[in-house]
Structure formats: structure tokens, C-alpha cells
Protein backbone atom coordinates (compact mmCIF):
# COMPACT_ATOMS: atom_id res chain seq x y z
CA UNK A 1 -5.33 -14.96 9.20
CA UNK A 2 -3.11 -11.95 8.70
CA UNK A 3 0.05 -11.57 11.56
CA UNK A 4 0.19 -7.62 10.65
CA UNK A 5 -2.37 -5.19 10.34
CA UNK A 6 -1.70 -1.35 9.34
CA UNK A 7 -4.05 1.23 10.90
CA UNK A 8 -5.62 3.97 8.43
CA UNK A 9 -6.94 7.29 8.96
CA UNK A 10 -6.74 10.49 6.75
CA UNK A 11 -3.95 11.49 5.80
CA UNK A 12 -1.64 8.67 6.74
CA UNK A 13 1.58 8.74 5.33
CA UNK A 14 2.40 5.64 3.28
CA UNK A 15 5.75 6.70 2.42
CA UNK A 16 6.76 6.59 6.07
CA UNK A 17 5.77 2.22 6.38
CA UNK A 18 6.24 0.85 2.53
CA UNK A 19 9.70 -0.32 3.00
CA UNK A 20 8.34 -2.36 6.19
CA UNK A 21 4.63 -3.74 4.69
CA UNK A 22 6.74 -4.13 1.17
CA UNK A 23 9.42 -6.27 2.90
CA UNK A 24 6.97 -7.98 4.59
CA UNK A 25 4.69 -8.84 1.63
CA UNK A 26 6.89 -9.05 -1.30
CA UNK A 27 10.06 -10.28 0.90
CA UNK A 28 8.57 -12.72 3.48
CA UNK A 29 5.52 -13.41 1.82
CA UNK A 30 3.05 -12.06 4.55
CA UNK A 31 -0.43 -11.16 4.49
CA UNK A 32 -1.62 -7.67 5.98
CA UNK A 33 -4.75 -6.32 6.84
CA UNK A 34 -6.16 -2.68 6.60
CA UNK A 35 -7.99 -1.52 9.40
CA UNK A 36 -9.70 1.68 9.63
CA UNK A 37 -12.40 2.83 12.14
CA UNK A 38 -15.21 3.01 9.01
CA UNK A 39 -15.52 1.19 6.34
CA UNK A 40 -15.39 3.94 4.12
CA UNK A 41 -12.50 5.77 1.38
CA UNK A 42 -9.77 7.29 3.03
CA UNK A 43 -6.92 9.36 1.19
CA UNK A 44 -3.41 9.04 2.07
CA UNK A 45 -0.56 12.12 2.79
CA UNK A 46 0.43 11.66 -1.19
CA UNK A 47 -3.07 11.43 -2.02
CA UNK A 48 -3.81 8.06 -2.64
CA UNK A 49 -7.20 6.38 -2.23
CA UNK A 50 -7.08 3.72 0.28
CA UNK A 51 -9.72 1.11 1.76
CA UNK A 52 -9.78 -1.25 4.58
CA UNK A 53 -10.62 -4.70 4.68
CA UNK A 54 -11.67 -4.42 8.00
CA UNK A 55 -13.31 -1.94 10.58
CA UNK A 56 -11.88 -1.82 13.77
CA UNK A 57 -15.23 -2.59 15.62
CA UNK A 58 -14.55 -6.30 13.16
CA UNK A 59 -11.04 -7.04 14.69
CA UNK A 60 -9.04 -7.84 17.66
CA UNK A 61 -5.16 -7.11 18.15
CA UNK A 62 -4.91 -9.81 20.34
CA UNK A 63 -5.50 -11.42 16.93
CA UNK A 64 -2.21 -9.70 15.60
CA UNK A 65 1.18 -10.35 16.04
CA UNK A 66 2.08 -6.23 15.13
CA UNK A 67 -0.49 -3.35 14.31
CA UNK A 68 1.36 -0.99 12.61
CA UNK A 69 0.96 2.76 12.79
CA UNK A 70 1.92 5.53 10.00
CA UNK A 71 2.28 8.56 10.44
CA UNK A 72 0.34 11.53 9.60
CA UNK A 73 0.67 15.25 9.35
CA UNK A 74 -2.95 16.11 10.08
CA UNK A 75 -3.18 13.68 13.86
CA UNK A 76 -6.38 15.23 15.02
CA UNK A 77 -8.96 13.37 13.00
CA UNK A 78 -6.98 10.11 14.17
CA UNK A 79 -7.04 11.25 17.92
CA UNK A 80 -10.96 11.51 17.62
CA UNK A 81 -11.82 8.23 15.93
CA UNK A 82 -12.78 6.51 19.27
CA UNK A 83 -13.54 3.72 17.53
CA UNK A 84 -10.10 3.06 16.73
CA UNK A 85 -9.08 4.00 19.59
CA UNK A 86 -11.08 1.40 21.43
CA UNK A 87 -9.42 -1.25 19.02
CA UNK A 88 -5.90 -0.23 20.68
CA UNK A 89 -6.92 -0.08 23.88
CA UNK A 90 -8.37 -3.89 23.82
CA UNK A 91 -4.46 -3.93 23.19
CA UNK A 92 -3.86 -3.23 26.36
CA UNK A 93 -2.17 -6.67 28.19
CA UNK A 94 -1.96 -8.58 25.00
CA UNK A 95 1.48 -9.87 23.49
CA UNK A 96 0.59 -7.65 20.37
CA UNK A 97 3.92 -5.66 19.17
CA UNK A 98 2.32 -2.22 18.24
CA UNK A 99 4.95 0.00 15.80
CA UNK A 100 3.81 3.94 15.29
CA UNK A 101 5.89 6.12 13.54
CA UNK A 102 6.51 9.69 13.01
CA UNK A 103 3.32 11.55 14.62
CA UNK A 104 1.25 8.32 15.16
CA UNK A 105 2.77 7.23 18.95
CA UNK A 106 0.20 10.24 19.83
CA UNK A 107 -2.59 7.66 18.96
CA UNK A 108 -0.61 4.99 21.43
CA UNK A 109 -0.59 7.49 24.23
CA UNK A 110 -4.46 8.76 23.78
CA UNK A 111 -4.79 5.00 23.83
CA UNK A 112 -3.09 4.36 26.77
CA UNK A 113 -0.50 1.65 25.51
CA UNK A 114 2.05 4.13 26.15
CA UNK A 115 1.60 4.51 29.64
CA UNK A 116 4.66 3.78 31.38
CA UNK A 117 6.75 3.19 28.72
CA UNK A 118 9.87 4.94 26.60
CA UNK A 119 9.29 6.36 23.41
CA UNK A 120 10.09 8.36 20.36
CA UNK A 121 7.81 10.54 17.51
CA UNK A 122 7.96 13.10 14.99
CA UNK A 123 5.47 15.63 16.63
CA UNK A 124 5.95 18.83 17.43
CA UNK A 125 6.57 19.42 21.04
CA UNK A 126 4.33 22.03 21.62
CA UNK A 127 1.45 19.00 21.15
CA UNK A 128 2.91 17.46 24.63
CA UNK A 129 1.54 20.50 25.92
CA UNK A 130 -2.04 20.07 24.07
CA UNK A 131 -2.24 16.56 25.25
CA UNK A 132 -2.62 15.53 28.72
CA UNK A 133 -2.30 11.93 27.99
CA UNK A 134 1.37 12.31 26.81
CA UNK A 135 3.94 11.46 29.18
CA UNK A 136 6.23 13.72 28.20
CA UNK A 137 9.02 12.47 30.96
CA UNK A 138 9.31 9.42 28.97
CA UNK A 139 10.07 11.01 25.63
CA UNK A 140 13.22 9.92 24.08
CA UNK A 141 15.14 12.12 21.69
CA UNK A 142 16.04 9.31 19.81
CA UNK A 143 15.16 7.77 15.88
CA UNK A 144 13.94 4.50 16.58
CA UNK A 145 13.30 3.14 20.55
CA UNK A 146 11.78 -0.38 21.45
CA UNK A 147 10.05 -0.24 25.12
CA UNK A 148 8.72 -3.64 26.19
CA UNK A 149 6.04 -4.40 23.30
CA UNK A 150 5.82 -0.65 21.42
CA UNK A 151 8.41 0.10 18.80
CA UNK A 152 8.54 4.23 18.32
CA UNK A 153 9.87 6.01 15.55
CA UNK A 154 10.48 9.16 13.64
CA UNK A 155 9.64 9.73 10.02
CA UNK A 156 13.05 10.20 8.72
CA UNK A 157 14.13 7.30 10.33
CA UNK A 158 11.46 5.35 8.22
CA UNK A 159 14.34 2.50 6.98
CA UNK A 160 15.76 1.87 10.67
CA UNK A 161 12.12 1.95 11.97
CA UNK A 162 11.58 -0.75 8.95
CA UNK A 163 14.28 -2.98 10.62
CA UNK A 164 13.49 -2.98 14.19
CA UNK A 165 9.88 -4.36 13.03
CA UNK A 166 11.53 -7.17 11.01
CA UNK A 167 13.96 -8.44 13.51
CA UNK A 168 11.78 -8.37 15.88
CA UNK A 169 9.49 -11.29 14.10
CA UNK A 170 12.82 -12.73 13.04
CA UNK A 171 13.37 -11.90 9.71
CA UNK A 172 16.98 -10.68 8.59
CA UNK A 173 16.66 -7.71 6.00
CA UNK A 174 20.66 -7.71 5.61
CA UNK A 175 22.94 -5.19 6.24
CA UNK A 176 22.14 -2.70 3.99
CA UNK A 177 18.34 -2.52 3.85
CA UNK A 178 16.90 -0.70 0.91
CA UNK A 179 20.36 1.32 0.77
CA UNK A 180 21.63 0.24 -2.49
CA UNK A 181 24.23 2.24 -3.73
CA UNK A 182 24.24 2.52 -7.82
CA UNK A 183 28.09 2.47 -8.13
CA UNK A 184 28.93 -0.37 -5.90
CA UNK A 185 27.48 -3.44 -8.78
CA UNK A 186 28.83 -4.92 -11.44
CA UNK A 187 26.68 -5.65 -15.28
CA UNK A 188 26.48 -8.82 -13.88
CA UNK A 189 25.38 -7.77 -10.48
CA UNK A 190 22.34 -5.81 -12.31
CA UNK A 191 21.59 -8.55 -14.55
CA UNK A 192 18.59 -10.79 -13.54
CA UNK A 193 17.11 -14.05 -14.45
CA UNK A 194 13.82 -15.96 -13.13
CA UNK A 195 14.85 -19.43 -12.20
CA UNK A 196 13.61 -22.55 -14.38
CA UNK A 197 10.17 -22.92 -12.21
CA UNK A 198 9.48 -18.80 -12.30
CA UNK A 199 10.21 -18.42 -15.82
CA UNK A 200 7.71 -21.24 -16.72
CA UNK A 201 5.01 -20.03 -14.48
CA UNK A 202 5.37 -16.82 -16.09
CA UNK A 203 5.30 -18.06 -19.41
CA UNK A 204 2.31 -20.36 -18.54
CA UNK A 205 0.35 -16.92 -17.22
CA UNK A 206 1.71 -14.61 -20.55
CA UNK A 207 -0.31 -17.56 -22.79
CA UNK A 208 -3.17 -16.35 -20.51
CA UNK A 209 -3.05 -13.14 -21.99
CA UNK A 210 -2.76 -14.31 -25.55
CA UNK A 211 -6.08 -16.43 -25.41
């Protein structure tokens, strides 16, 4: 079973959590799952087509280790999914580490798993007058804050937000994640070879293709 599961909903912006589920797939070779509260098409902030492989009526957080949250710009059809917002609120108690970014905490708090606790987001302030269930004495004017078991971020913070999630579990993304900078390698920095095992495997799938 999956330890990480990323929420969907229109709109979500995948540019704001792909240096976090890329790490965590590609990097620590982790399986995620896609939940969404239908099992239905959904298109993503850049336009993207995007389907679950599960509904949220199917799973359990308790299940999950993190549910992760991207942002979106349009929150309202989010906010008025009740089914998923009955998945986060069976949240509620569990060990699960829940990590919204950018607009999405607003889902947490109609939830209820920010109740009580510090946080961050990318909304407009004018929502935390919309929204009863926002607490706004608890907002933090900070990029990235870590209350308890909720990790809060804001958009442009995506890469520090990326981090936070990754140490948490215990993984060690260096010291300068995804921050390459072009002038600081060598030619033999930027030259790359598959070791023995890799390059045979791939040679074993490119005969595959010739077939």
C-alpha cells in the first residue's frame, strides 16, 4: 500500500507539489495514490488531465503516512466536495502528517484538522473573512510552518515546502534541493553514465523494442 496520497480537485496546481511527489517517486522510490472525491476526469491549474486511483469514499488516511494537498486558484469547488471533506475529517486523531500548500490549508480548516493549530497559506486574506471556520488568530505570516501533524505552506515557497515533507519521513534531499546552479559544474560533473547493472537492463529492454 501507498505511504502518500495527493488530494485532487479542479484546478489543482501541480506545479506547486512535483518537486515533493517527484522526489518521492523517482528519488526514494515511493508509491502515491490519487484521491479525488469522484471517480471522474479532473483538469489541473496548467491544464492537464488527471485521474484518481481512488475515491475518497474508497480510502482511509489513517491508512497514510502524509495526504498531500496542492494548491489551487479556484478553492471553492474543493471547499464543497463534502465527500472529500469527510475523508479529512476521519483524519481527525490519526498519526497521518497532512501537507497543504498555497490556498489548500482552507480545505484543512473547513475540515477541521486545523483547529487549534499554527499555520501558513497563499490565500487572500479577505477569504478569512468569508470563512468562519478559519482561525485567523493562528495564521502565521510565514513560508513554510509545521504545527503538531499539519505542515502549511505558500506557493512560492513550493521547494522549502518540498523539504519539510521529506525530512519529516526521514529522507535527506541535500543541501541544495532542486537549486542547481548551471555555472557551478564541471564537463565531468554533467557527464553521466548508467552503472554496469542499469546499462544492461536497459539494453535488455531496447532489444524489446527491436523484436
Amino acid at each position: 500500500m501507498s505511504r502518500f496520497a495527493v488530494l485532487l480537485y479542479p484546478s489543482a496546481s501541480l506545479q506547486e507539489i512535483t518537486c515533493l511527489t517527484a522526489a518521492l517517486s523517482v528519488w526514494y522510490g515511493e508509491s502515491i495514490d490519487y484521491i479525488a472525491g469522484e471517480d471522474k476526469e479532473y483538469r489541473s491549474e496548467e491544464g492537464l488531465r488527471l485521474l484518481p486511483t481512488k475515491t475518497a469514499a474508497e480510502a482511509d488516511p489513517a491508512g497514510y503516512d502524509c495526504v498531500i494537498l496542492p494548491g489551487t486558484i479556484d478553492p471553492l469547488p474543493a471547499l464543497h466536495d463534502e465527500a472529500l471533506v469527510a475523508f479529512l475529517r476521519r483524519g481527525i486523531g490519526t498519526n497521518t502528517v497532512f501537507a497543504a500548500i498555497s490556498s489548500a490549508p482552507l480545505l484543512l480548516c473547513r475540515a477541521g484538522l486545523l483547529k487549534g493549530k499554527k499555520f501558513t497559506a497563499g490565500f487572500f486574506m479577505q477569504m478569512v473573512d468569508v470563512f468562519p471556520f478559519v482561525e485567523k488568530k493562528n495564521f502565521v505570516h510565514q513560508g513554510v510552518v509545521t504545527d503538531g501533524n499539519v505542515i502549511t505552506g505558500i506557493g512560492m515557497f513550493y521547494r522549502a515546502f518540498a523539504e519539510t515533507v521529506l525530512r519529516r519521513f526521514g529522507f535527506d534531499p541535500g543541501k541544495s534541493f532542486m537549486r542547481a546552479e548551471p555555472e557551478n559544474y564541471t564537463e565531468d560533473d554533467l557527464t553521466f553514465y548508467w552503472t554496469e547493472d542499469e546499462y544492461r537492463e536497459f539494453l535488455e529492454e531496447w532489444k524489446e523494442y527491436e523484436k
